[in-house]
C-alpha atoms as a PDB file:
ATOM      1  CA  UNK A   1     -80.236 240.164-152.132  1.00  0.00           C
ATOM      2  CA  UNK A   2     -83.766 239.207-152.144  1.00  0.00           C
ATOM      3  CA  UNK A   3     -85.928 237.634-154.948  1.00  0.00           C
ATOM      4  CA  UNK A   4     -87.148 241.186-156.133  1.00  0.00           C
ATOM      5  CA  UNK A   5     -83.126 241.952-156.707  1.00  0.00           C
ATOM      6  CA  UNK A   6     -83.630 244.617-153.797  1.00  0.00           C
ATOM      7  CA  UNK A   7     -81.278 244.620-151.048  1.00  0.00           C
ATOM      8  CA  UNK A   8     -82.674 243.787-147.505  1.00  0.00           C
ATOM      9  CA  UNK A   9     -81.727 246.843-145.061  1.00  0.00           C
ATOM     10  CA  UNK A  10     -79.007 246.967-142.704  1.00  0.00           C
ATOM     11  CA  UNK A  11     -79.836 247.384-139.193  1.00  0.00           C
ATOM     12  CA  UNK A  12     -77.682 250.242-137.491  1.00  0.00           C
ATOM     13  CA  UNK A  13     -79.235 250.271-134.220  1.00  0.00           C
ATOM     14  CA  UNK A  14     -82.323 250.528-131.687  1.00  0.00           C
ATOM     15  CA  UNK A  15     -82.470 253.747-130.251  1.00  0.00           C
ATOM     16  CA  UNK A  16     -85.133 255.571-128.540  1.00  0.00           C
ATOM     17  CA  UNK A  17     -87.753 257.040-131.132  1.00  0.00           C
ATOM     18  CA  UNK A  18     -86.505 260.574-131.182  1.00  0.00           C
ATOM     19  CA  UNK A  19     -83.038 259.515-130.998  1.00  0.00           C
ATOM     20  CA  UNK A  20     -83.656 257.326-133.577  1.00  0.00           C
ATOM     21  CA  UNK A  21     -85.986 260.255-136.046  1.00  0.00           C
ATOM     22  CA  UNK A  22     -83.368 262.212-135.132  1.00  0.00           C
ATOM     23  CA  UNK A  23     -80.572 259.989-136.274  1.00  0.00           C
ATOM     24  CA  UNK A  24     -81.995 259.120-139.445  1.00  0.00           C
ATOM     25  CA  UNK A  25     -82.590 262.367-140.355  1.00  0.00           C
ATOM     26  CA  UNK A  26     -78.951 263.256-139.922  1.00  0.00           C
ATOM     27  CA  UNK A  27     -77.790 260.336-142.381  1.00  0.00           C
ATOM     28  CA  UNK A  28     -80.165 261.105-144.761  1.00  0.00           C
ATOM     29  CA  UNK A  29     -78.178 265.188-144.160  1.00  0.00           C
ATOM     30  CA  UNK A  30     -74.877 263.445-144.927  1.00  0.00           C
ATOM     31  CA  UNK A  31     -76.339 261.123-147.883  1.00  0.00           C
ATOM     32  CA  UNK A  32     -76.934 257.846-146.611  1.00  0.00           C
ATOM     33  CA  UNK A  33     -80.687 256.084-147.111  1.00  0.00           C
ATOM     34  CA  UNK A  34     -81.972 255.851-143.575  1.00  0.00           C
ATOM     35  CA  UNK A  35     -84.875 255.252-142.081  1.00  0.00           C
ATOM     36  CA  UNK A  36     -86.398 254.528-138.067  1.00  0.00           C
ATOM     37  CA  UNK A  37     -88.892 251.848-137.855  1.00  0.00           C
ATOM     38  CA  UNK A  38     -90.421 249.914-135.576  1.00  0.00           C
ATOM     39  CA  UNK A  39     -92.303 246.257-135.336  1.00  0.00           C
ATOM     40  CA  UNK A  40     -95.177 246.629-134.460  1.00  0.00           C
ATOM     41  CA  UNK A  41     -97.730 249.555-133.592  1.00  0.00           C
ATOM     42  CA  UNK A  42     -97.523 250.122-130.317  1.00  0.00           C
ATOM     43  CA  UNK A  43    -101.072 252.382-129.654  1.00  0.00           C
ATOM     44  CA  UNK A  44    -102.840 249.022-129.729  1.00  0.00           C
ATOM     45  CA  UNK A  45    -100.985 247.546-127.134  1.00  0.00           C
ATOM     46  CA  UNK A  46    -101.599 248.203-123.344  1.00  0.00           C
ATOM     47  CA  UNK A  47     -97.992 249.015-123.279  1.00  0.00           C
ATOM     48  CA  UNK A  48     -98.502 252.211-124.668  1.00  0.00           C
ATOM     49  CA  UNK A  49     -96.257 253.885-122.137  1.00  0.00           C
ATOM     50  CA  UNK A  50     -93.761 252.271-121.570  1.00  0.00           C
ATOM     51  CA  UNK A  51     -90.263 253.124-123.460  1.00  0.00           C
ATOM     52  CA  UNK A  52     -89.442 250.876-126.618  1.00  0.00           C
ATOM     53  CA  UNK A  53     -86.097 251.239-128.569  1.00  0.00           C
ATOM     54  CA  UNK A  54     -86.560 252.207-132.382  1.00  0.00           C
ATOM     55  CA  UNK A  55     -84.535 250.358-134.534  1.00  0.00           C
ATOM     56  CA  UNK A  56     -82.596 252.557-137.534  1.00  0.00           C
ATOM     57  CA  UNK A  57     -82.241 250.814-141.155  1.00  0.00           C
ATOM     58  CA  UNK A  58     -79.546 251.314-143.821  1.00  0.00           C
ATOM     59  CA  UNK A  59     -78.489 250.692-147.034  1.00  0.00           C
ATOM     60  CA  UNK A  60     -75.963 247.332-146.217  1.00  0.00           C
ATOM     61  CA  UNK A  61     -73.345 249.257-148.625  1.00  0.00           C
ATOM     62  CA  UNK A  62     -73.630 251.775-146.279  1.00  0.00           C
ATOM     63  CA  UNK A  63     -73.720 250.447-143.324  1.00  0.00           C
ATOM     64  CA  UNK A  64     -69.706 251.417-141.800  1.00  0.00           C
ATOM     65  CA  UNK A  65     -70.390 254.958-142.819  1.00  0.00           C
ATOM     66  CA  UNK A  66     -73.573 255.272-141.177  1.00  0.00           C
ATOM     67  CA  UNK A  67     -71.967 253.900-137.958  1.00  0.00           C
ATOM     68  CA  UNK A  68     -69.119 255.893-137.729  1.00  0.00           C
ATOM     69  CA  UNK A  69     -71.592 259.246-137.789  1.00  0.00           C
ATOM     70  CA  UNK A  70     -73.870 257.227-135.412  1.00  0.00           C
ATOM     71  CA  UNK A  71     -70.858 256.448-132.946  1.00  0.00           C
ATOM     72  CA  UNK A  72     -70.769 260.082-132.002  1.00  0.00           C
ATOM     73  CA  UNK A  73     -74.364 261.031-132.874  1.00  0.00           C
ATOM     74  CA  UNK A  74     -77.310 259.827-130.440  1.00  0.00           C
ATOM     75  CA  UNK A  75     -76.580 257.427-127.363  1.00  0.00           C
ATOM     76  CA  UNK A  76     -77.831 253.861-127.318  1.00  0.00           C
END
């Protein structure tokens, strides 16, 4: 738990960004806090282009449920 009493997120996986908006939007359909983020921005980069993975964030109390929807959900 962090300083603020707020629990740091989970990471489920790095998918692909639609896989990944995808997936998040089908925990948050079964009830489970998710969201797909990435580091950085990646318009300002000259990389632009080029595939990046997406990684997905959960609640850490929720973190087995959210992988066994994920295991049969979006490939990695």
């Amino acid at each position: 738990m962090s300083k603020s009493g707020h629990e740091h997120p989970a990471v489920l996986g790095a998918w692909m960004l639609q896989d990944a908006l995808l997936l998040a939007g089908r925990l948050r359909e079964e009830g489970i806090e998710a969201m797909a983020e990435t580091d950085y921005d990646l318009t300002s980069t000259p990389y632009t282009g080029f595939p990046h993975l997406v990684r997905v964030l959960v609640r850490s109390d929720q973190l087995e449920e959210a992988r066994r929807i994920a295991k049969d959900y979006a490939p990695r």
